[in-house]
PDB file of N, CA and C in Angstrom:
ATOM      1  N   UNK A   1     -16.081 -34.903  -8.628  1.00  0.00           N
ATOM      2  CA  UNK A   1     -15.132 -34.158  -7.818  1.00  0.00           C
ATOM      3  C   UNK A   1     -13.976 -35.053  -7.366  1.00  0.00           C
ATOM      4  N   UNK A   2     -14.210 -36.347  -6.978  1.00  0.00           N
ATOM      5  CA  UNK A   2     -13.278 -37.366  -6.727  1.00  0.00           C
ATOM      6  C   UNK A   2     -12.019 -37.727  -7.684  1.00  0.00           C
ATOM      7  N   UNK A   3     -12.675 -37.552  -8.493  1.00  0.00           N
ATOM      8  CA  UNK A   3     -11.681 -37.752 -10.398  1.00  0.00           C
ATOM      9  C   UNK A   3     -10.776 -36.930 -10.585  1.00  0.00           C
ATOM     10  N   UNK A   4     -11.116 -35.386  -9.649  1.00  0.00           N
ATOM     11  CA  UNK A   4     -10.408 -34.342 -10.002  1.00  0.00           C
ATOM     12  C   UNK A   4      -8.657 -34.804  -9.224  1.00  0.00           C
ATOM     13  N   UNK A   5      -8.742 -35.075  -8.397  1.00  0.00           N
ATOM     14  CA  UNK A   5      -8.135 -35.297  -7.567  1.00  0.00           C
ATOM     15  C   UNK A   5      -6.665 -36.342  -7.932  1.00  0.00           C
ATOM     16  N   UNK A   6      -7.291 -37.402  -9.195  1.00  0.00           N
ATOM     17  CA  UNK A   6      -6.222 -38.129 -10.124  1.00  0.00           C
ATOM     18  C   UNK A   6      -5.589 -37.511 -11.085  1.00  0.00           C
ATOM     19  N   UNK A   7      -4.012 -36.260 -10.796  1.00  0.00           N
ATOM     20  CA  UNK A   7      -3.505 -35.305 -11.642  1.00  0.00           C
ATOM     21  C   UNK A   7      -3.094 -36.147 -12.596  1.00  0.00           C
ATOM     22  N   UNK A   8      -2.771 -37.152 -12.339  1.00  0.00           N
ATOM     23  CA  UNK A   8      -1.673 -37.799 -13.837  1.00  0.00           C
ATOM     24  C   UNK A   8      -2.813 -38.562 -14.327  1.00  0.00           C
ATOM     25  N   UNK A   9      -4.436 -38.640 -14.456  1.00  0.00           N
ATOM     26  CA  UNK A   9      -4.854 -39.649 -15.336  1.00  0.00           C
ATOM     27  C   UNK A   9      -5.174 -38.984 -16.587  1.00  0.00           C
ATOM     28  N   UNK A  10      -4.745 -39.908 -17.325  1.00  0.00           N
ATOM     29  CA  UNK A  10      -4.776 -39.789 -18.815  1.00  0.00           C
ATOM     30  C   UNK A  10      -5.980 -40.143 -19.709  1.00  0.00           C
ATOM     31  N   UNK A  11      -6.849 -41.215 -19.020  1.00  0.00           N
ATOM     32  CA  UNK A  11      -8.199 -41.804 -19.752  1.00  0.00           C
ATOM     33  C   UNK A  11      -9.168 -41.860 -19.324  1.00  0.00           C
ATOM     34  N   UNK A  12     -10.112 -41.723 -19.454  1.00  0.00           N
ATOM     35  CA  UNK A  12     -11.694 -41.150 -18.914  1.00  0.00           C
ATOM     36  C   UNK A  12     -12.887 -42.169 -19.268  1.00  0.00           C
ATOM     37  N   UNK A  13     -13.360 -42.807 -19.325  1.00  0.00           N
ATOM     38  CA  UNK A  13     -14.417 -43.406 -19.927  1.00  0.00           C
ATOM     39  C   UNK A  13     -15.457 -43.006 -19.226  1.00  0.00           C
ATOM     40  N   UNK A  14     -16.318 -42.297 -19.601  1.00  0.00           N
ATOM     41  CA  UNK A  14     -17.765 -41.370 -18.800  1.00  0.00           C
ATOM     42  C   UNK A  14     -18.620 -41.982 -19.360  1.00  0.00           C
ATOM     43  N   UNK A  15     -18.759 -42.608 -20.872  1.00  0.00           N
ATOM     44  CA  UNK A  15     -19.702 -43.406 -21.160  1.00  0.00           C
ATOM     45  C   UNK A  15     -21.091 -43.946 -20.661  1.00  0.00           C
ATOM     46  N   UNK A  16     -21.989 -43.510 -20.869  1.00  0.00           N
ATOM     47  CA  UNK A  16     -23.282 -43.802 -20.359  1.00  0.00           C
ATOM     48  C   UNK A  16     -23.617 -43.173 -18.654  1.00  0.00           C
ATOM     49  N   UNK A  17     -22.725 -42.409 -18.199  1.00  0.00           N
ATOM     50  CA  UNK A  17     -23.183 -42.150 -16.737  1.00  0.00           C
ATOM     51  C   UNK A  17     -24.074 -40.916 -16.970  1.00  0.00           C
ATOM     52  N   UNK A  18     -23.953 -40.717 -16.049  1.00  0.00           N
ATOM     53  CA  UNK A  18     -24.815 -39.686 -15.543  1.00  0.00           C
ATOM     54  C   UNK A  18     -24.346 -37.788 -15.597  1.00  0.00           C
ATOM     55  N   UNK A  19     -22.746 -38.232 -16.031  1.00  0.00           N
ATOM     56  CA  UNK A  19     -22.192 -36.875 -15.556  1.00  0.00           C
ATOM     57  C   UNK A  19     -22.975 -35.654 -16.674  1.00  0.00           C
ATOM     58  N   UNK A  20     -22.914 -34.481 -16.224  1.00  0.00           N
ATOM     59  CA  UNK A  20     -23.456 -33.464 -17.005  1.00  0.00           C
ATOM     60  C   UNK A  20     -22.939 -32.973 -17.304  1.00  0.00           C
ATOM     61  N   UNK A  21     -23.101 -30.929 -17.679  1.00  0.00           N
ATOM     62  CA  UNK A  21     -22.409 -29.948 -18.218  1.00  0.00           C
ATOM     63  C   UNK A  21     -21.288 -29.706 -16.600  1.00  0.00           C
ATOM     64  N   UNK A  22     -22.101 -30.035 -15.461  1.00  0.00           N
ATOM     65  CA  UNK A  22     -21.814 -28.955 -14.257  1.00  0.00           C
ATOM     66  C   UNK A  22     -20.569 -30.085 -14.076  1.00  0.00           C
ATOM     67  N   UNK A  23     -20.270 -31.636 -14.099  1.00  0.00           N
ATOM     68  CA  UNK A  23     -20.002 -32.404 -13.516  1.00  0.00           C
ATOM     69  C   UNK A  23     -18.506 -32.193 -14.435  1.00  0.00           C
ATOM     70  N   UNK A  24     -18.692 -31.459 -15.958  1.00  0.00           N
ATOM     71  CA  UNK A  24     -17.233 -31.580 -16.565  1.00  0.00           C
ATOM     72  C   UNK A  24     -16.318 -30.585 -15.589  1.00  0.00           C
ATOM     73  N   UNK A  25     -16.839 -29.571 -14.926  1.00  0.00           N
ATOM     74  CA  UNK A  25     -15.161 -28.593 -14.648  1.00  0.00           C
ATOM     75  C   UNK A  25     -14.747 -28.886 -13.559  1.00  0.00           C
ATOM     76  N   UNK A  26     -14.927 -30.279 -13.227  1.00  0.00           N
ATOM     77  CA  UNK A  26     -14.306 -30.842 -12.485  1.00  0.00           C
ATOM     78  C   UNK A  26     -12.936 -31.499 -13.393  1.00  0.00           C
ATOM     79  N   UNK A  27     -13.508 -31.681 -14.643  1.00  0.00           N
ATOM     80  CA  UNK A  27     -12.958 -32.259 -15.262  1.00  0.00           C
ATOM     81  C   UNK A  27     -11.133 -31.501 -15.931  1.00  0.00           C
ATOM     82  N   UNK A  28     -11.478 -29.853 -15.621  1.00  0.00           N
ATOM     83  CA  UNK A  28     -10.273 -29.334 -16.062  1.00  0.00           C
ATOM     84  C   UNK A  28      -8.685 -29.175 -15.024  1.00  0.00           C
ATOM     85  N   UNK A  29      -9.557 -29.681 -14.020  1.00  0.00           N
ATOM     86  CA  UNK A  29      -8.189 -30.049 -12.848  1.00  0.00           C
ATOM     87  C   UNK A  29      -7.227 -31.497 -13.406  1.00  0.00           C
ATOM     88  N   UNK A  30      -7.848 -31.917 -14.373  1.00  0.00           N
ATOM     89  CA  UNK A  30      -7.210 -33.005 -14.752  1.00  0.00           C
ATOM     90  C   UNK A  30      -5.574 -32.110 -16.346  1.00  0.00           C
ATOM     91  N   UNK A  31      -4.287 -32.018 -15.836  1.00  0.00           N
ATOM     92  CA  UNK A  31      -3.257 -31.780 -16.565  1.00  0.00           C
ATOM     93  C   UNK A  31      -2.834 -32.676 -17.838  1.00  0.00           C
ATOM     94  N   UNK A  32      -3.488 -34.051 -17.649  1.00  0.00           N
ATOM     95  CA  UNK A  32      -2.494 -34.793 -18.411  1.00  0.00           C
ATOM     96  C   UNK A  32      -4.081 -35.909 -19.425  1.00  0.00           C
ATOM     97  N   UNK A  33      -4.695 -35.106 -19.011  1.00  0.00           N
ATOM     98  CA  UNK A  33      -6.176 -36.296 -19.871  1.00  0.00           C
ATOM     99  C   UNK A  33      -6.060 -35.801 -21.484  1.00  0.00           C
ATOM    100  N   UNK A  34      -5.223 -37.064 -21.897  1.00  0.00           N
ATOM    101  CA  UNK A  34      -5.823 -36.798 -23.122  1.00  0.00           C
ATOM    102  C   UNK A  34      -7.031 -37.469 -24.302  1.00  0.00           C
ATOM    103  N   UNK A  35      -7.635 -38.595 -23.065  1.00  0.00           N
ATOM    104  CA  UNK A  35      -8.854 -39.347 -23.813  1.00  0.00           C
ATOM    105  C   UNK A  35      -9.951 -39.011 -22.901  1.00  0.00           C
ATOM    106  N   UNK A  36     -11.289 -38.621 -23.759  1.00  0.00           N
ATOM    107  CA  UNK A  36     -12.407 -38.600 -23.018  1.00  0.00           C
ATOM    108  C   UNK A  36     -13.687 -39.104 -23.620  1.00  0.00           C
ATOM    109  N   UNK A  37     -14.127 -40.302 -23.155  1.00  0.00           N
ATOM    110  CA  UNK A  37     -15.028 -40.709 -23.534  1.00  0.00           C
ATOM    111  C   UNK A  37     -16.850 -40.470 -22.832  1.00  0.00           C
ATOM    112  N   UNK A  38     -17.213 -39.716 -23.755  1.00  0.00           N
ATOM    113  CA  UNK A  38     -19.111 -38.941 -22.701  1.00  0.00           C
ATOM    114  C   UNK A  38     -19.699 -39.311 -24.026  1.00  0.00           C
ATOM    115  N   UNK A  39     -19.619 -40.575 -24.572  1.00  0.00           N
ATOM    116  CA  UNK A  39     -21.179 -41.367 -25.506  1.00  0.00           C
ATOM    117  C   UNK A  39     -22.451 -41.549 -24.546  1.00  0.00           C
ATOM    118  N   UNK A  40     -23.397 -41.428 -25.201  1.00  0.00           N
ATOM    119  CA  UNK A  40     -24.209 -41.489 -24.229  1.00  0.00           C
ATOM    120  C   UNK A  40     -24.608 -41.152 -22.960  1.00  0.00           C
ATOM    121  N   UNK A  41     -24.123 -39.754 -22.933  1.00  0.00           N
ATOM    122  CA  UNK A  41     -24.366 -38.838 -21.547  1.00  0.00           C
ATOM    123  C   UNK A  41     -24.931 -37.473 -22.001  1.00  0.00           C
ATOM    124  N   UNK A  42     -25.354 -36.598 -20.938  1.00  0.00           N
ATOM    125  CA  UNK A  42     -26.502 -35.130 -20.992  1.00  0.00           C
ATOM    126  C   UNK A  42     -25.606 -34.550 -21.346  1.00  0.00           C
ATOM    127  N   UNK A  43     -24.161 -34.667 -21.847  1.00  0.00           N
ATOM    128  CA  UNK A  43     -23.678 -33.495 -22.212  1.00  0.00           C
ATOM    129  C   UNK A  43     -24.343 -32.065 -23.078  1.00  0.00           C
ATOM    130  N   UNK A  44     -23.944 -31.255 -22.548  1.00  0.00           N
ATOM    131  CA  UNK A  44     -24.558 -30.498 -23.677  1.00  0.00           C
ATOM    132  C   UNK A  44     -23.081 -29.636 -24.632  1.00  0.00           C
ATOM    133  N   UNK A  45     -23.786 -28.412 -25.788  1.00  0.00           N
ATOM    134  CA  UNK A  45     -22.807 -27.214 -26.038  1.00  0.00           C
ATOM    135  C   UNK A  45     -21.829 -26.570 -24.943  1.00  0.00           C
ATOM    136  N   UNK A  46     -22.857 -26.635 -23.957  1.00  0.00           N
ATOM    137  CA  UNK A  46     -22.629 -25.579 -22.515  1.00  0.00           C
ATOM    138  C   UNK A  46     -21.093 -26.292 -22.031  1.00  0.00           C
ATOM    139  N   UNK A  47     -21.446 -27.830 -21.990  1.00  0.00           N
ATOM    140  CA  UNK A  47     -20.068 -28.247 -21.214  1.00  0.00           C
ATOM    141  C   UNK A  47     -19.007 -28.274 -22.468  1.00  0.00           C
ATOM    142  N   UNK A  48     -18.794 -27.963 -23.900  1.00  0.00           N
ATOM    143  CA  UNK A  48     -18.015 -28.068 -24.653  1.00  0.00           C
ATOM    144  C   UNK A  48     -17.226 -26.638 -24.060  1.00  0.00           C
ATOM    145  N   UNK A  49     -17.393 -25.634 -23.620  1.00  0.00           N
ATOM    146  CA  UNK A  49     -16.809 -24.996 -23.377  1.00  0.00           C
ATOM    147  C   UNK A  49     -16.105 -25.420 -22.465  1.00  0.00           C
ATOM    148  N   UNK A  50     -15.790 -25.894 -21.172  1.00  0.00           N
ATOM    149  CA  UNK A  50     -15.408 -26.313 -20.239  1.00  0.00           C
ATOM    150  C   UNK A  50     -13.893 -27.348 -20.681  1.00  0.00           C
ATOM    151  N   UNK A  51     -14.632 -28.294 -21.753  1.00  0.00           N
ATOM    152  CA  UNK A  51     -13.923 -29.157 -22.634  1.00  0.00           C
ATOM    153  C   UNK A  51     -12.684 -28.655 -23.183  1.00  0.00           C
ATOM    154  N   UNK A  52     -12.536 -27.124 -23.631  1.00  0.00           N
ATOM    155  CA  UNK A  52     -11.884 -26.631 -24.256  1.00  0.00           C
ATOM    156  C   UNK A  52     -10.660 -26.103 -23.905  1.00  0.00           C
ATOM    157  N   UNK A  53     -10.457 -26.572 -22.315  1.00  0.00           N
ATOM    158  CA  UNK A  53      -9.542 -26.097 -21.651  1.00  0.00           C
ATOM    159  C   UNK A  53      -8.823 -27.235 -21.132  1.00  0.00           C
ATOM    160  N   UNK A  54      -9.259 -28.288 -21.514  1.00  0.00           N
ATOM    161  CA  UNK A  54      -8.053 -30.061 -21.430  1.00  0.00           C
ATOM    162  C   UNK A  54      -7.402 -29.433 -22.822  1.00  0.00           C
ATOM    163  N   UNK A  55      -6.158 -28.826 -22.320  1.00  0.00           N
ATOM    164  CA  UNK A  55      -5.539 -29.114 -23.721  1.00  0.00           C
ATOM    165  C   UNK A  55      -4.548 -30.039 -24.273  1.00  0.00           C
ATOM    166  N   UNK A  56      -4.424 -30.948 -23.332  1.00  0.00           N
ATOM    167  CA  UNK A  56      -4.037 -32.214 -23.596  1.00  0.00           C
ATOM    168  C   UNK A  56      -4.285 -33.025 -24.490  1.00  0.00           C
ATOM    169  N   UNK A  57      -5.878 -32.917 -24.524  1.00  0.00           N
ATOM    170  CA  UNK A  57      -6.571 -33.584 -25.200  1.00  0.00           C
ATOM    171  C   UNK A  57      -6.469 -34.010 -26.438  1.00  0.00           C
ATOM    172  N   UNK A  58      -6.474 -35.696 -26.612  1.00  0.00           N
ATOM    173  CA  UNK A  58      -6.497 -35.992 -28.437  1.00  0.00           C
ATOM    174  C   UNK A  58      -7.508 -36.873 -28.609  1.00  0.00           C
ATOM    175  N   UNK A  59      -8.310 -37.228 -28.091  1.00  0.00           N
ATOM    176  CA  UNK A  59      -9.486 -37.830 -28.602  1.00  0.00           C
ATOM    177  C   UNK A  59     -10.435 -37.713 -27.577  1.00  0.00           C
ATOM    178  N   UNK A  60     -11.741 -37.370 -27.835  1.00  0.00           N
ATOM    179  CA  UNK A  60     -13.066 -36.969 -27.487  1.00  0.00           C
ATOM    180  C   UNK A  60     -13.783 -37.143 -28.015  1.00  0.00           C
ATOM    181  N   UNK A  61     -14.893 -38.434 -27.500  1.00  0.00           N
ATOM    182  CA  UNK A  61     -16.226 -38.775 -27.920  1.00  0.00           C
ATOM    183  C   UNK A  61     -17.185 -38.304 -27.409  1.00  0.00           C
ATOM    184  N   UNK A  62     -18.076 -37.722 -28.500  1.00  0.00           N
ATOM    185  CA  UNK A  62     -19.320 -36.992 -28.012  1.00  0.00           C
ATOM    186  C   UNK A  62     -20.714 -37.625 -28.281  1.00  0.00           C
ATOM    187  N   UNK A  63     -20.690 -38.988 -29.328  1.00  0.00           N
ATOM    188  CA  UNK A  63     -21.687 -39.400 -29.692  1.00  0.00           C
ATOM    189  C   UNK A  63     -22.456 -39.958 -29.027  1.00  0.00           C
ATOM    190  N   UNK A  64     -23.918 -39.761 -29.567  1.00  0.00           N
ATOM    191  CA  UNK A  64     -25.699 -40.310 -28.227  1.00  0.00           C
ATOM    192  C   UNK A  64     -25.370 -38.880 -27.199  1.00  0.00           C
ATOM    193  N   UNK A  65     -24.919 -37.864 -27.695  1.00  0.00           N
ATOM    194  CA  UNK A  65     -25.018 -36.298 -26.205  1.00  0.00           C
ATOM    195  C   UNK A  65     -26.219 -35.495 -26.964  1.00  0.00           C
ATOM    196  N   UNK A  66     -26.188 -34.213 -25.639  1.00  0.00           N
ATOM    197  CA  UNK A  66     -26.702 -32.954 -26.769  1.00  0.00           C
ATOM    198  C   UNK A  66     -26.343 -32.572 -27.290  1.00  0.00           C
ATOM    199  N   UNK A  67     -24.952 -32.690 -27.760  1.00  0.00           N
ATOM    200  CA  UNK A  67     -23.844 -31.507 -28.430  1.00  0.00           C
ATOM    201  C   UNK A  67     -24.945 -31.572 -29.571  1.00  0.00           C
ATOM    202  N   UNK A  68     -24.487 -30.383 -30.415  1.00  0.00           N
ATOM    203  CA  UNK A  68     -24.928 -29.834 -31.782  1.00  0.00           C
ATOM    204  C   UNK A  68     -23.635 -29.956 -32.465  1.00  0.00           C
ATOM    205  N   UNK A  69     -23.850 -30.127 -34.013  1.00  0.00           N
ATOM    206  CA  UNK A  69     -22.646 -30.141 -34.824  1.00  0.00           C
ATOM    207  C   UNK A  69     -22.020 -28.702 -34.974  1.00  0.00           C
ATOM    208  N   UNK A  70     -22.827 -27.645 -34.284  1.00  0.00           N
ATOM    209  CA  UNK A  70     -21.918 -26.097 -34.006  1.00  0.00           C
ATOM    210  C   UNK A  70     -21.061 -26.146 -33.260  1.00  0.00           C
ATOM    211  N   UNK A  71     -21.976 -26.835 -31.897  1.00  0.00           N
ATOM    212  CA  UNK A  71     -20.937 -27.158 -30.804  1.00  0.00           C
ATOM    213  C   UNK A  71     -19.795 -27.815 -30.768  1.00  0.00           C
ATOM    214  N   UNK A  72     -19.627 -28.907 -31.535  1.00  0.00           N
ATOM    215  CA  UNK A  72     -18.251 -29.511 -31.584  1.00  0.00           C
ATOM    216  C   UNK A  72     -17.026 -28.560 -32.970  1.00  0.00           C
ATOM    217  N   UNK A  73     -18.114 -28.227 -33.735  1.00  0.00           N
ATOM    218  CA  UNK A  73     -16.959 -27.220 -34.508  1.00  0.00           C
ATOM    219  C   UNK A  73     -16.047 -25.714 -33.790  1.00  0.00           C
ATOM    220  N   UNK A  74     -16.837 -25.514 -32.615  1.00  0.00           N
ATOM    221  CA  UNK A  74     -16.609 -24.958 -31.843  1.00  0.00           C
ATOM    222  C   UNK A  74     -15.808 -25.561 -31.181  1.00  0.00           C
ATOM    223  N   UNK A  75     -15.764 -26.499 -30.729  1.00  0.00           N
ATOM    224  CA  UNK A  75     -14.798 -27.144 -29.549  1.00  0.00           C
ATOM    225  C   UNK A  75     -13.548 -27.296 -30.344  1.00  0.00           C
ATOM    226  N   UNK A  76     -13.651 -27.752 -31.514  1.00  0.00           N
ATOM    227  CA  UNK A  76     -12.719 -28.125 -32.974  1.00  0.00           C
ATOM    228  C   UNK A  76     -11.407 -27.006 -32.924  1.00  0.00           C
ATOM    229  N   UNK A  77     -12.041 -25.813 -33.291  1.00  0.00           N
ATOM    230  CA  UNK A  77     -11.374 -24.548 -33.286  1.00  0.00           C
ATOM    231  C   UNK A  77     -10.676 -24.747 -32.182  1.00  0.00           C
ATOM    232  N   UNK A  78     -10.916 -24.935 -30.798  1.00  0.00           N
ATOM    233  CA  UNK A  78     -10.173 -24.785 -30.027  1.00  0.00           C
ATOM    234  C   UNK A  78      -9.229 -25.650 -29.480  1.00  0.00           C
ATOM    235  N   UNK A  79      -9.317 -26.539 -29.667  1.00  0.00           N
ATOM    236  CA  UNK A  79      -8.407 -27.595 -29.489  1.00  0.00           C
ATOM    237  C   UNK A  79      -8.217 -28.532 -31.388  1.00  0.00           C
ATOM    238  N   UNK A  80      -7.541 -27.631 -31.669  1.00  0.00           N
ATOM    239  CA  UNK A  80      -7.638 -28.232 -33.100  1.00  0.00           C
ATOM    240  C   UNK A  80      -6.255 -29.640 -33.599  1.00  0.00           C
ATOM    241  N   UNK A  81      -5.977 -29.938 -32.187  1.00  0.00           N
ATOM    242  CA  UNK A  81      -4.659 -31.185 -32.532  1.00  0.00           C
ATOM    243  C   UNK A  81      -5.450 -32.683 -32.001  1.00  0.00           C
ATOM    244  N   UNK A  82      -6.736 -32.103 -31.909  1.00  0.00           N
ATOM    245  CA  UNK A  82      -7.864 -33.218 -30.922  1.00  0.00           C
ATOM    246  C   UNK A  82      -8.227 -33.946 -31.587  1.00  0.00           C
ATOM    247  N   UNK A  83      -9.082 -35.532 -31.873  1.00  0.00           N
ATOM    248  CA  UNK A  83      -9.994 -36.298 -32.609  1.00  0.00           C
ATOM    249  C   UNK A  83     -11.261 -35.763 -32.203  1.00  0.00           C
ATOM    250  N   UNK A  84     -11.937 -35.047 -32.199  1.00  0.00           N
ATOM    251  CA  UNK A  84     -13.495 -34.776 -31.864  1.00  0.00           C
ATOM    252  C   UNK A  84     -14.303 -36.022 -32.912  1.00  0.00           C
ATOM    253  N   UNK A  85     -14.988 -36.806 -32.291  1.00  0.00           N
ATOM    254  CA  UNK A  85     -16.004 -37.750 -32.685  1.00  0.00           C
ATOM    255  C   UNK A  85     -17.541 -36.814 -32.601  1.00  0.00           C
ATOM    256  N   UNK A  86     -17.772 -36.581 -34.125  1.00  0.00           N
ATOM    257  CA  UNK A  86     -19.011 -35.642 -34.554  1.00  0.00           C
ATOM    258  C   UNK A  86     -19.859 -36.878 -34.413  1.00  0.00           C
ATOM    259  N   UNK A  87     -20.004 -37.916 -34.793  1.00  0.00           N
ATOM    260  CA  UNK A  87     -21.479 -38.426 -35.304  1.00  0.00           C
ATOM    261  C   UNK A  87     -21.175 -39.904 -34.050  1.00  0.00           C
ATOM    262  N   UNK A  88     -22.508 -40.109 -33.708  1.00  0.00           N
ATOM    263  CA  UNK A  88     -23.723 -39.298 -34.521  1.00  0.00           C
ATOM    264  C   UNK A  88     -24.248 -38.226 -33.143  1.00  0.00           C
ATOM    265  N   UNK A  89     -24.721 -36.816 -33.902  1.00  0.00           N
ATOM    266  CA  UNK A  89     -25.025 -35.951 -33.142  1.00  0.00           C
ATOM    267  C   UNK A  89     -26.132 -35.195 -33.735  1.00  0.00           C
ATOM    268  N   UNK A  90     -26.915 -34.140 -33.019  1.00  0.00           N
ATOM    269  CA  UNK A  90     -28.194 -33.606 -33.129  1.00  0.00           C
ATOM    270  C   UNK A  90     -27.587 -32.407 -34.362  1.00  0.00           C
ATOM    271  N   UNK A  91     -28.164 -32.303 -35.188  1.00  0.00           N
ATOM    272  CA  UNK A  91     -27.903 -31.179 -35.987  1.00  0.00           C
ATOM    273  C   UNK A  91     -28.459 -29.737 -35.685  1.00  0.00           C
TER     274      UNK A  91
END
């Protein structure tokens, strides 16, 4: 919730914490993020939706999450000017 609060940040490194599905829509108060790094976090499908509304966004790492390779083709479609990092992920 604290993060939300930095409108102009642009880079994210979430990497290994703790944040979850609930902890991303905090994440869409952010206007100008266009890097997000959640390797190694509970992400799931659930928060790719949430994801889909940084449309800022050009690179997003999802690898060591729950995502499914549906889920990020899903996220793909929607932000399709993005780097989505597929692997390695749960099939």
């Amino acid at each position: 919730a604290h993060v939300a609060k930095l409108k102009s940040l642009k880079r994210l490194y979430l990497e290994k914490t703790n944040i979850t599905d609930k902890g991303l829509t905090h994440l869409i108060a952010l206007p100008e993020l266009d890097y997000l790094n959640l390797y190694g976090t509970q992400v799931t499908d659930t928060g790719l939706s949430t994801l889909a509304k940084l449309t800022a966004a050009k690179q997003i790492f999802l690898g060591e999450t729950e995502v499914t390779a549906k889920g990020i083709a899903s996220l793909q479609k929607d932000l399709p000017k993005a780097q989505i990092s597929p692997d390695p992920v749960k099939e």
